[in-house]
Protein backbone atom coordinates (compact mmCIF):
# COMPACT_ATOMS: atom_id res chain seq x y z
CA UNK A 1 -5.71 -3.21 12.59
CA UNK A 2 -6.43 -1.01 9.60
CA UNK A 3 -5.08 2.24 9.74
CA UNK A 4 -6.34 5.09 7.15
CA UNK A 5 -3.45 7.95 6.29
CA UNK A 6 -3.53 11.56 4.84
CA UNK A 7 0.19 13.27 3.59
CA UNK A 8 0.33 16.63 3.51
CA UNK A 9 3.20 18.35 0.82
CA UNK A 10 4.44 21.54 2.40
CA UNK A 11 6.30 22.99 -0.97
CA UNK A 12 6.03 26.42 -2.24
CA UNK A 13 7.12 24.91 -5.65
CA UNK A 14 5.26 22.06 -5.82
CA UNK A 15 2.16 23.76 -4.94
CA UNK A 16 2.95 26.16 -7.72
CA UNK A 17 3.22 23.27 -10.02
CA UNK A 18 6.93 24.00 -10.99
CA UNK A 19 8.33 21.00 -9.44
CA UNK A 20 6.78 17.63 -9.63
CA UNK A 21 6.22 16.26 -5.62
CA UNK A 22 8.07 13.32 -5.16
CA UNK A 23 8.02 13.12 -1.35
CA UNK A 24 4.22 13.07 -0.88
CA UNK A 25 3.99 9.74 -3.52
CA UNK A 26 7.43 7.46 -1.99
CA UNK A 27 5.02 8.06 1.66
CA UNK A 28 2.28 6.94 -0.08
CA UNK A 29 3.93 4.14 -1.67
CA UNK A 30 5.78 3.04 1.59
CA UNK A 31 2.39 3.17 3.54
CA UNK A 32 0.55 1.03 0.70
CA UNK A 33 3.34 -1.46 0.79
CA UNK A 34 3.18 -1.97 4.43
CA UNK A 35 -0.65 -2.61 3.78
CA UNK A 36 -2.41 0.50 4.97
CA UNK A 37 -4.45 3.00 2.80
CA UNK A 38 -4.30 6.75 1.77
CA UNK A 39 -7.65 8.35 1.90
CA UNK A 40 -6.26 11.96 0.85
CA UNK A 41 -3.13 13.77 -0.07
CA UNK A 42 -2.72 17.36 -0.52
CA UNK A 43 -0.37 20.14 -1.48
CA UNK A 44 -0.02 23.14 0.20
CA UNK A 45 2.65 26.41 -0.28
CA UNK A 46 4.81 26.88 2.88
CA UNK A 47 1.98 29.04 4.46
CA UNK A 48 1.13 28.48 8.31
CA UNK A 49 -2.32 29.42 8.12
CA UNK A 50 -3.14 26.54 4.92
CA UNK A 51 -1.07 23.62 6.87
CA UNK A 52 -2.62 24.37 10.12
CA UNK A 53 -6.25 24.55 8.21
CA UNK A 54 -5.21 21.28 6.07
CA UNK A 55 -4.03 19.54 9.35
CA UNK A 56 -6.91 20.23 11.51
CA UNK A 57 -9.65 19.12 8.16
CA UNK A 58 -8.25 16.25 8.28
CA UNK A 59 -8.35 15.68 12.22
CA UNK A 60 -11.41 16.78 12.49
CA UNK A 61 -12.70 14.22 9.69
CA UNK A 62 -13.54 11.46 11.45
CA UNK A 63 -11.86 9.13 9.07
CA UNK A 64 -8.08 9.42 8.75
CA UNK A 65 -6.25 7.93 11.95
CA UNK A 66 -2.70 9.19 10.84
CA UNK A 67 -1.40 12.05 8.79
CA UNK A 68 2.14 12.23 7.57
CA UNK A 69 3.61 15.71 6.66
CA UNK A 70 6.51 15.93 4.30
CA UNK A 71 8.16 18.85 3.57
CA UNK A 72 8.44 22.09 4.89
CA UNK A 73 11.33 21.19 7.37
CA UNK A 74 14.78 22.83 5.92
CA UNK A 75 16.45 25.84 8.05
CA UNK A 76 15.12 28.09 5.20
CA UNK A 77 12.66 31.15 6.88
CA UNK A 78 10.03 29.83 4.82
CA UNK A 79 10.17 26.27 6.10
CA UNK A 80 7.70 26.26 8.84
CA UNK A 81 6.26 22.37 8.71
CA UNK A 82 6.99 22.04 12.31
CA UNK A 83 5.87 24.98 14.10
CA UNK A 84 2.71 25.14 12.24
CA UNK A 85 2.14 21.00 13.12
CA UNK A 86 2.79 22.29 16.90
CA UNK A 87 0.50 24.64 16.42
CA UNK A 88 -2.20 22.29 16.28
CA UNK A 89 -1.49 18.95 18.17
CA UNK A 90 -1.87 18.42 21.69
């Protein structure tokens, strides 16, 4: 079974372009090596409203079976990665 990804970078700096994302690439690496492909990858600012848009794009797409979110996650206010990917699943 082929299975087509997305990874979404949830980084205020990286999205900024003051720090280079390393997180979205070693996913993409580790999903290439286990023989899958990465139609898109994206970085977004730790802003509910752009992952939830990003997250249900890609969803809605027809084309990508999995997306892998990185990022986002630390007990900082501003990391919201979770609660905006509960937002939109069901």
């Amino acid at each position: 079974m082929s299975l087509t990804f997305a990874i979404l970078t949830v980084s205020d700096r990286s999205a900024a372009g003051t720090r280079e994302d390393l997180s979205g690439p070693a996913l993409g690496n580790a999903v290439e090596r286990a023989g899958w492909g990465v139609s898109a990858t994206m970085i977004v600012p730790d802003e509910i409203q752009q992952i939830t848009d990003q997250l249900k794009t890609w969803a809605d797409s027809g084309g990508i079976q999995v997306i892998l979110t990185t990022g986002g996650t630390g007990f900082a206010p501003r990391d919201i990665t979770p609660e905006a990917t509960a937002a939109v699943i069901d």
